[in-house]
Protein backbone atom coordinates (compact mmCIF):
# COMPACT_ATOMS: atom_id res chain seq x y z
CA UNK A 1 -85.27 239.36 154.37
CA UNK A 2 -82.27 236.57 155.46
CA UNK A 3 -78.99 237.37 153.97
CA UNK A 4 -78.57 234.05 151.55
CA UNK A 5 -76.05 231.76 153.40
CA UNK A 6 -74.38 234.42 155.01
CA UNK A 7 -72.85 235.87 152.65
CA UNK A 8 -71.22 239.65 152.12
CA UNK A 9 -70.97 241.94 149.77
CA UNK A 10 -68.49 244.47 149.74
CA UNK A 11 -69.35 247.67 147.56
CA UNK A 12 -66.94 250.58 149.67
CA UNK A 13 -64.16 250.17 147.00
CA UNK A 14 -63.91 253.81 147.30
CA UNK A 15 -62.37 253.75 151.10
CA UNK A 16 -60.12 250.40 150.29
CA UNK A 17 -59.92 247.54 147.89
CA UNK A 18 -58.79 244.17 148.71
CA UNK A 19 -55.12 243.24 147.42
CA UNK A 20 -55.31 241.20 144.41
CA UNK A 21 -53.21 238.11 144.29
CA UNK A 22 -50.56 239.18 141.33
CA UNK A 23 -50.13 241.79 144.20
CA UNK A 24 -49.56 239.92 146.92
CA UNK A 25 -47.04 237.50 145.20
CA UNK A 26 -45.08 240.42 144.05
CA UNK A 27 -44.88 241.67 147.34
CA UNK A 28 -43.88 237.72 148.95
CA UNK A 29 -40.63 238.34 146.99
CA UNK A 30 -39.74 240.66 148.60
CA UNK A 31 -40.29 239.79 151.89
CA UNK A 32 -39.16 236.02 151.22
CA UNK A 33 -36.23 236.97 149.31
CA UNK A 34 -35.64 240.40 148.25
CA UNK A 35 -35.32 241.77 151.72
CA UNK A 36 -32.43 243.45 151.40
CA UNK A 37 -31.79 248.05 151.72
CA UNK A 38 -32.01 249.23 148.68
CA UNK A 39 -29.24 251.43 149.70
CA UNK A 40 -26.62 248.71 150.60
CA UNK A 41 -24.05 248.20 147.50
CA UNK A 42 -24.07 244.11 147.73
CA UNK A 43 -26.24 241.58 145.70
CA UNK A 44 -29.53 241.81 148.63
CA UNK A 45 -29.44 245.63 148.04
CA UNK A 46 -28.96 245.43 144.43
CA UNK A 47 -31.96 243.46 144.19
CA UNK A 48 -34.49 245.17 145.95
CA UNK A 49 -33.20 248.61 144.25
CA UNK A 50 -34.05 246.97 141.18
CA UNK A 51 -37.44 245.79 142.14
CA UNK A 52 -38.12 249.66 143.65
CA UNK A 53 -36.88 250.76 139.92
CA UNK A 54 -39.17 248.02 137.87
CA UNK A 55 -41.81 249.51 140.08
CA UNK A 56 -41.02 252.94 139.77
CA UNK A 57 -40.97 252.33 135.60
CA UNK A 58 -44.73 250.75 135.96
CA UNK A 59 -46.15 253.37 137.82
CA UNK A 60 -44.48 255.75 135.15
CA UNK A 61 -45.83 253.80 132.34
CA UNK A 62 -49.32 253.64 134.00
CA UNK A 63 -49.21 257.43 133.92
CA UNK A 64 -47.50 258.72 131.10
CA UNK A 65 -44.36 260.28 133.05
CA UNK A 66 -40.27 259.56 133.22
CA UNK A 67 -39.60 257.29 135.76
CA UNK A 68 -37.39 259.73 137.66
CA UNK A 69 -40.37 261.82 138.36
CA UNK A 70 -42.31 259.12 140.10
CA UNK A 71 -41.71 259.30 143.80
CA UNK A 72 -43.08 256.99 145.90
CA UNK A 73 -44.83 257.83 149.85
CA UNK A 74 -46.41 256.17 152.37
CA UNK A 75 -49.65 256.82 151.05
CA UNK A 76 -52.01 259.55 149.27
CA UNK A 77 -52.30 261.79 152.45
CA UNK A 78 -48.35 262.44 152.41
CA UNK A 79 -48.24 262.88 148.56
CA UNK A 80 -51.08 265.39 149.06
CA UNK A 81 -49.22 267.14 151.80
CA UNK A 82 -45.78 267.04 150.27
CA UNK A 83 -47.56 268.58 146.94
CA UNK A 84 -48.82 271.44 148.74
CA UNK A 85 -46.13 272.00 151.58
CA UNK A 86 -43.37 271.54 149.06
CA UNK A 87 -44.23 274.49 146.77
CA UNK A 88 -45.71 276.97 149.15
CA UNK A 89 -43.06 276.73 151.70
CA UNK A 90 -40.77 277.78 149.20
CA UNK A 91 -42.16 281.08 149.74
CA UNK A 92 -42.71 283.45 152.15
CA UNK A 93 -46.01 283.63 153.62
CA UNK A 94 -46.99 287.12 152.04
CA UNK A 95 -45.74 286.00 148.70
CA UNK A 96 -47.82 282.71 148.00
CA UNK A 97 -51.38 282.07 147.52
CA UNK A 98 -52.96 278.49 146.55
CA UNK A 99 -56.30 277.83 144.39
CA UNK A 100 -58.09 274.50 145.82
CA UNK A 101 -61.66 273.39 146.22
CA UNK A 102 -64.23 273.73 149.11
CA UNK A 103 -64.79 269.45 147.89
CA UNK A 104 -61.55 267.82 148.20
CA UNK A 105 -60.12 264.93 149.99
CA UNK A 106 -59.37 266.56 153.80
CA UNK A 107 -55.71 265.42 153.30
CA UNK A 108 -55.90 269.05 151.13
CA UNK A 109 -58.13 270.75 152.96
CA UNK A 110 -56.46 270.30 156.15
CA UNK A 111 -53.55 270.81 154.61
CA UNK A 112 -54.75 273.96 153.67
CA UNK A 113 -55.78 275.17 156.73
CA UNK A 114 -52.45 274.40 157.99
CA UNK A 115 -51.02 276.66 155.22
CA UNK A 116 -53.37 279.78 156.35
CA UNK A 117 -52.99 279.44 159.62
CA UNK A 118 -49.22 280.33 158.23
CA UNK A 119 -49.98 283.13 156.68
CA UNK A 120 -50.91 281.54 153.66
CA UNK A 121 -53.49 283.06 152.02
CA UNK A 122 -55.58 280.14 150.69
CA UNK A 123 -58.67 280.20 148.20
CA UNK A 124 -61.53 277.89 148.39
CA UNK A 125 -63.87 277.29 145.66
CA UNK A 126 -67.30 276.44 145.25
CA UNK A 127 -68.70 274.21 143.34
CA UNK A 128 -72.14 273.66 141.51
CA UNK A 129 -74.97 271.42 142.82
CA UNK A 130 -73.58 268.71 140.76
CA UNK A 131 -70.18 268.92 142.96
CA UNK A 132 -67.74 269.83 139.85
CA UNK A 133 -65.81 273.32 140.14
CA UNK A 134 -65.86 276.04 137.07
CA UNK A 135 -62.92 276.69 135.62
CA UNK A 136 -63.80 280.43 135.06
CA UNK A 137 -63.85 280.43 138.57
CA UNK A 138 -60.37 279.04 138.81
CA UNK A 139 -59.28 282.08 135.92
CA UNK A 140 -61.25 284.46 138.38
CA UNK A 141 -59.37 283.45 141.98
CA UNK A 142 -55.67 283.58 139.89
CA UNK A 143 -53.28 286.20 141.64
CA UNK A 144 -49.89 287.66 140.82
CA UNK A 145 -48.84 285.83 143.37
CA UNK A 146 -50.67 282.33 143.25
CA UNK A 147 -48.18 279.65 143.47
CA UNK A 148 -50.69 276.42 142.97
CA UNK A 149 -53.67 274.82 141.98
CA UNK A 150 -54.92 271.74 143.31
CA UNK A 151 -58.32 270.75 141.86
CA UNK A 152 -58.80 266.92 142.61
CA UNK A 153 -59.70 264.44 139.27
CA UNK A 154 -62.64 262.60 141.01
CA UNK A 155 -64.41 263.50 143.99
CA UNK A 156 -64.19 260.73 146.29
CA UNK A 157 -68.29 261.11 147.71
CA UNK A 158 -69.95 261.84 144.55
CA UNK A 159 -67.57 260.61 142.00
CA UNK A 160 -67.82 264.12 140.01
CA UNK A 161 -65.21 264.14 137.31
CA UNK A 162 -63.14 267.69 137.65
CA UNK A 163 -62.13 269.55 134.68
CA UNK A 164 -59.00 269.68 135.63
CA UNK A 165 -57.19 269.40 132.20
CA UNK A 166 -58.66 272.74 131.36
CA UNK A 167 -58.27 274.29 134.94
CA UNK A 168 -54.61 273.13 134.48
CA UNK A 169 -54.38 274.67 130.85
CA UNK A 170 -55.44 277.86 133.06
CA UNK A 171 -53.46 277.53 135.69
CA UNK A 172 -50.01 276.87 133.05
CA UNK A 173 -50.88 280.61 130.99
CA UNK A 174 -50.26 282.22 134.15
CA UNK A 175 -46.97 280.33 134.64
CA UNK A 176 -48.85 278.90 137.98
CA UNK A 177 -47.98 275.32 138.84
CA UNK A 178 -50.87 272.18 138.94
CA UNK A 179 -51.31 269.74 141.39
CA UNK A 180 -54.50 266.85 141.25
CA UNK A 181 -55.23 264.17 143.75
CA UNK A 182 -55.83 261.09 141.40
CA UNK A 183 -56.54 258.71 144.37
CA UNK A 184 -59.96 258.11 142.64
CA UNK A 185 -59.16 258.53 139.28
CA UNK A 186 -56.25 255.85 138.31
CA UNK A 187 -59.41 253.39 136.95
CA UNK A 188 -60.31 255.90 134.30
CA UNK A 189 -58.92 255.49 131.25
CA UNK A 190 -57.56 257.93 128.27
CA UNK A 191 -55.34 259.97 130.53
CA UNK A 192 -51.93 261.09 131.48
CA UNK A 193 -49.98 263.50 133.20
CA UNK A 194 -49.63 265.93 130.19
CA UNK A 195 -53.13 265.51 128.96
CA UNK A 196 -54.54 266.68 132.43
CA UNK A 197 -51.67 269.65 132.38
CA UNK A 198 -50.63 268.76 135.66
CA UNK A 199 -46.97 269.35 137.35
CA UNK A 200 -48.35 267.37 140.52
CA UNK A 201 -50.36 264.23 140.60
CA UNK A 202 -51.07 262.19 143.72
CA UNK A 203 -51.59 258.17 143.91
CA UNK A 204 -52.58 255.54 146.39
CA UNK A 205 -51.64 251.43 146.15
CA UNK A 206 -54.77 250.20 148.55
CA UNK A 207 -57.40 252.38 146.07
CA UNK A 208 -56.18 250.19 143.10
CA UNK A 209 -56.00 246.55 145.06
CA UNK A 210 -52.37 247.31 145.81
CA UNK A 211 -51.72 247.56 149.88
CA UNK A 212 -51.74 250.05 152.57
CA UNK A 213 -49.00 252.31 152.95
CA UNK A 214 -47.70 253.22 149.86
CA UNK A 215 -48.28 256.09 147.92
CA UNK A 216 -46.87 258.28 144.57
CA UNK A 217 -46.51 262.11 144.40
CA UNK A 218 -45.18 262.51 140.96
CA UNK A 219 -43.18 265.36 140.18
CA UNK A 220 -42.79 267.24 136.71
CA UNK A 221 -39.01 267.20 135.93
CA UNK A 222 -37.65 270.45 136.62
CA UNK A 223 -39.81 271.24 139.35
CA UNK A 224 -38.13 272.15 142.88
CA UNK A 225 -39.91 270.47 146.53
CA UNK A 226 -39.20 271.66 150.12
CA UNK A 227 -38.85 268.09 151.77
CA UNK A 228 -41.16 267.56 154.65
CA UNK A 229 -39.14 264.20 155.94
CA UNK A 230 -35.02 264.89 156.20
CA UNK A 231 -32.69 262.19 156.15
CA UNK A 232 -31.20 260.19 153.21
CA UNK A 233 -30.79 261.10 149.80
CA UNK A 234 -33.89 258.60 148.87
CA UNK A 235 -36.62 259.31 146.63
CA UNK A 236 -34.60 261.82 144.73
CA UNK A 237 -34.20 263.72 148.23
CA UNK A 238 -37.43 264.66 148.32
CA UNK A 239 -38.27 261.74 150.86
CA UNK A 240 -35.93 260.65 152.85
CA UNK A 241 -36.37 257.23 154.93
CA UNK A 242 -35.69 253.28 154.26
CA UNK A 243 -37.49 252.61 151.19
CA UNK A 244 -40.78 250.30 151.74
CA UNK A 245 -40.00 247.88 149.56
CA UNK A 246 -43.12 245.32 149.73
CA UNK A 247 -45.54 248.49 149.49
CA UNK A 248 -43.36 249.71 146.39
CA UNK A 249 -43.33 246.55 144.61
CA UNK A 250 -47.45 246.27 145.34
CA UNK A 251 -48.10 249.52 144.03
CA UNK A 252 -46.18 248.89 140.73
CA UNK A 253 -47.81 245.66 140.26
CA UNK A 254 -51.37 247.19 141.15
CA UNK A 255 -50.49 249.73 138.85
CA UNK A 256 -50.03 247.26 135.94
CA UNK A 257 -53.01 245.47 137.08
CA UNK A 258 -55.29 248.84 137.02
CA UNK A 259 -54.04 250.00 133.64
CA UNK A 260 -54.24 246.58 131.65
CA UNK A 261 -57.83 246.17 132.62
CA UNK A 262 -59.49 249.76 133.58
CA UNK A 263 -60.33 250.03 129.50
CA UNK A 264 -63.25 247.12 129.64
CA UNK A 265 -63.69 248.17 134.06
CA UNK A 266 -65.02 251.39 132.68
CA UNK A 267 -67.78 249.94 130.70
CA UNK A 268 -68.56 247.15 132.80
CA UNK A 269 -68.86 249.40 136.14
CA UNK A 270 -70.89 251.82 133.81
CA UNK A 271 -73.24 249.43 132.89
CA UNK A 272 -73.45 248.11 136.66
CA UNK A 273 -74.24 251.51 138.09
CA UNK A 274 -76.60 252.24 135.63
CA UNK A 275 -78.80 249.32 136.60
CA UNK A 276 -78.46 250.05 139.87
CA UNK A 277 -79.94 253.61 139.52
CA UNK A 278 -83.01 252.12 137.40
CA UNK A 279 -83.89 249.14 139.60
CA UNK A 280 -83.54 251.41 142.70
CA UNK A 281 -85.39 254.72 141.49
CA UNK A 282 -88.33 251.98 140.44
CA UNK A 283 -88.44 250.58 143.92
CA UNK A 284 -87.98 253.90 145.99
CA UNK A 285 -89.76 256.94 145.36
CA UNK A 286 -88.07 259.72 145.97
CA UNK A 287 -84.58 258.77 145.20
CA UNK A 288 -82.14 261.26 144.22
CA UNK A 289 -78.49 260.82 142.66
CA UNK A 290 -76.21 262.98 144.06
CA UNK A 291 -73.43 264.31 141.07
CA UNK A 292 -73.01 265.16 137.34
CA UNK A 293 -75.20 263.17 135.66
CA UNK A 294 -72.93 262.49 132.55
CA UNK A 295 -69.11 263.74 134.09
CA UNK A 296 -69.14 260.81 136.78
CA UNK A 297 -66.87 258.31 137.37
CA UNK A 298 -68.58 254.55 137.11
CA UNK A 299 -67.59 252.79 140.46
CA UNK A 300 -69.09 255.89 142.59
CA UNK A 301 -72.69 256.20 143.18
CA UNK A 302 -74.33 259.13 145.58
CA UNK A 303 -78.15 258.70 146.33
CA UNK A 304 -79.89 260.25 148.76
CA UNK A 305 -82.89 258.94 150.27
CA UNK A 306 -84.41 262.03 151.99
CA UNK A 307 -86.39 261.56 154.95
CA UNK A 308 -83.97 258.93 155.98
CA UNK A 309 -81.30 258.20 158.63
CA UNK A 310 -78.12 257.55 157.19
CA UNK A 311 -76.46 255.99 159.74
CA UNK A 312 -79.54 253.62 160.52
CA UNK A 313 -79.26 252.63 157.05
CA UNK A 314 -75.68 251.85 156.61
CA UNK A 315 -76.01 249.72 160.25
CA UNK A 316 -79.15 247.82 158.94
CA UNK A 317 -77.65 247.12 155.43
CA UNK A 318 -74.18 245.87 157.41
CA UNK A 319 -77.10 243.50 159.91
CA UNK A 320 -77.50 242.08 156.00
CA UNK A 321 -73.81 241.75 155.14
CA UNK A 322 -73.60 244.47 152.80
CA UNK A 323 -70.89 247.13 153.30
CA UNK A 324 -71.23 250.82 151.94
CA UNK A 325 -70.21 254.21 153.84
CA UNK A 326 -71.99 257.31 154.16
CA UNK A 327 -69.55 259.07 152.48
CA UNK A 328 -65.61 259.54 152.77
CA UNK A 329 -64.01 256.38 154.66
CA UNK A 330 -62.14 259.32 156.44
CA UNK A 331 -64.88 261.46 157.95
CA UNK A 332 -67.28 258.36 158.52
CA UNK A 333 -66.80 258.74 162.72
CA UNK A 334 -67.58 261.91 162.59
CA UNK A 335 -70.82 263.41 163.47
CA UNK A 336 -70.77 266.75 161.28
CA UNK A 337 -72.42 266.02 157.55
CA UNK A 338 -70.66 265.65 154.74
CA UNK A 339 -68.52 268.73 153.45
CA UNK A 340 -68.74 267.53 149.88
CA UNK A 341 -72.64 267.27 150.10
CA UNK A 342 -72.83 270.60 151.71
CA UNK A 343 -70.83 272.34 149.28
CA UNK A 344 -72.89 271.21 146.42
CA UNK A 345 -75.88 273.28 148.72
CA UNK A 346 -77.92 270.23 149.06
CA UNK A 347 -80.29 270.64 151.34
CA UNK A 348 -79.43 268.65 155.18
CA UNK A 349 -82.11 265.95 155.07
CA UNK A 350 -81.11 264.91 151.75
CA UNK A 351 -76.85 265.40 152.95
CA UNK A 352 -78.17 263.17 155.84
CA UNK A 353 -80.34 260.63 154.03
CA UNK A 354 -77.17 259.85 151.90
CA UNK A 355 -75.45 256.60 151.09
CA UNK A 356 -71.94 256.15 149.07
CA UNK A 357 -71.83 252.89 147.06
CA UNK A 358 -68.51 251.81 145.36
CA UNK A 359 -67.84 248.95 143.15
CA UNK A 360 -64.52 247.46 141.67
CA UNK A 361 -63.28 245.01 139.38
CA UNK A 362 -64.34 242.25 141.83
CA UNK A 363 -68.18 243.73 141.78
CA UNK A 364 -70.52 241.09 140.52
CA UNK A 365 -74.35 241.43 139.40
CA UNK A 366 -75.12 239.43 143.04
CA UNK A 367 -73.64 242.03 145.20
CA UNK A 368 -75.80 244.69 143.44
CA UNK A 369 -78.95 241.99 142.89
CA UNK A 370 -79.05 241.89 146.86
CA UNK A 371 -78.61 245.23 147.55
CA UNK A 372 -81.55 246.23 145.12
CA UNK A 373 -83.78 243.33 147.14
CA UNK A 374 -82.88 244.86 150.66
CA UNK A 375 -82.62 248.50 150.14
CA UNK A 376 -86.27 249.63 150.18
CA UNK A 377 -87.24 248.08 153.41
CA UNK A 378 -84.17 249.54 154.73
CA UNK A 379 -84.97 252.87 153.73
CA UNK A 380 -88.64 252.51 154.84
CA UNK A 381 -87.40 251.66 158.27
CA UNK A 382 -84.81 253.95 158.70
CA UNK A 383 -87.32 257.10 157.72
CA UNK A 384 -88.03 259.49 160.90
């Protein structure tokens, strides 16, 4: 079948999303004519420290904190890595112990590793088959001496939903502290930093159609960080370095974007996915969804086609112009199989028959609507 005209459809929102234009302008200022340090005491550094602050207020707003505890990165990987270096290098290595989970983002896991190779000792949960960890398994792996948990709020291959407001209700009886990677989880709506129970939460501008580059780690007030980048007092000395101004003033205005419009995203992205999974399961027998069935987050969709060659899929559905991964944008060069999918105990041909499709608020009914036509000829060619 000819791709109509050409065209392409993009549904790997989950690896980036393109920068939407109230972005973009905001960031034009500031290269145009808000250029200046923030750190500089004249008008041009004025100016772009009040741009970083407007920014710094939106991102608050967006997520229910103080503005002084937002603190913005050069992306998700170093909020991840600050969260977890900053509170267990506090300690010495006999004396702390972190809770995380054998599914998340390898900006944590490697992290992690890192950490026990330390001296660190490091606990990694399972999860169930539908990739979401139990929270009596978080009470369970608690020590004396367990410094923090970081469980993340949506798995980035399966789009499992963690329960990480209870986990975090766990972790804070215990007087343990509560970190979450949110990368995934900024288009949900009906929560904030205190409703989750979290003292950590982790954000990134080019998963919410802000740019590359730019992260947030925020940081309960009160709540002490071992800088990994010395310098300047910037960032509330927690990271030091020039801020990036552009990248700050994208993600507050992809922040405000995200949160004015995620309420009617969520149903819309529900509905979409939904269709998808009917249409597909009709036309290709054998089709399995990978992930809670009900604690899912709408723009991610798992299916397994077992049987099937994964990567001979994902190269014949990019020969039609659609774009989807096999699983995190991360780990896509790699040749091992997904760590998410394994953890969840799924058997390999299924891990390896696997595609990851991921819509966003650009997603129309004609990227899916071509993807449903192509699909089960490319599955029927790509079977061994």
């Amino acid at each position: 079948m000819d791709n109509p005209v050409n065209q392409r459809f993009y549904l790997d929102y989950c690896a980036t999303t393109p920068v939407h234009p109230d972005v973009r302008l905001a960031m034009k200022a500031t290269l145009d004519d808000d250029f200046g340090n923030p750190s500089s005491m004249h008008w041009a550094g004025r100016r772009a420290a009040e741009l970083i602050q407007i920014s710094r207020q939106n991102t608050a707003s967006g997520i229910g904190c103080q503005s002084d505890e937002v603190h913005f990165t050069s992306g998700a990987t170093e909020s991840n890595n600050l969260a977890l270096f900053g509170i267990l290098h506090q300690f010495a290595p006999k004396n702390a112990h972190l809770i995380t989970s054998a599914v998340e983002h390898h900006a944590i896991l490697h992290a992690a590793e890192k950490l026990a190779q330390e001296g660190y000792s490091v606990t990694l949960l399972p999860v169930d088959r539908t990739g979401r960890v139990d929270p009596e398994q978080v009470r369970k792996a608690i020590r004396p001496d367990t410094k923090l948990v970081s469980i993340m709020l949506v798995n980035n291959e399966v789009g499992a939903i963690q329960p990480v407001a209870e986990i975090g209700r766990m972790a804070h009886e215990t007087g343990v502290l509560m970190h979450t990677d949110a990368v995934q989880g900024m288009g949900l709506p009906g929560w904030n930093v205190d409703s989750l129970n979290v003292d950590l939460l982790s954000l990134s501008g080019h998963k919410i159609y802000g740019p590359k580059g730019i992260g947030v780690l925020y940081v309960r007030s009160g709540i002490e960080l071992q800088p990994q980048i010395y310098g300047g007092p910037q960032e509330g000395s927690i990271r030091a370095g020039t801020e990036n101004v552009p990248g700050i003033a994208g993600m507050g205005a992809a922040m405000q974007l995200v949160c004015e419009h995620r309420q009617e995203q969520q149903m819309r992205l529900a509905s979409l996915r939904a269709q998808v999974i009917d249409q597909l399961a009709q036309r290709i027998p054998g089709m399995i969804v990978n992930g809670p069935e009900k604690q899912v987050a709408p723009h991610v969709l798992s299916i397994s086609f077992p049987g099937a060659d994964g990567e001979m899929m994902l190269l014949r559905l990019n020969n039609k112009g659609i774009a989807v991964s096999l699983g995190s944008a991360c780990t896509t060069k790699s040749i091992e199989p997904s760590h998410v999918l394994s953890a969840m105990g799924l058997p390999i041909e299924q891990v390896e028959g696997t595609l990851r499709i991921s819509m966003g608020f650009p997603t129309i009914q004609d990227d899916l609507d071509w993807l449903i036509a192509v699909l089960p000829e490319v599955v029927k060619l790509s079977r061994r």
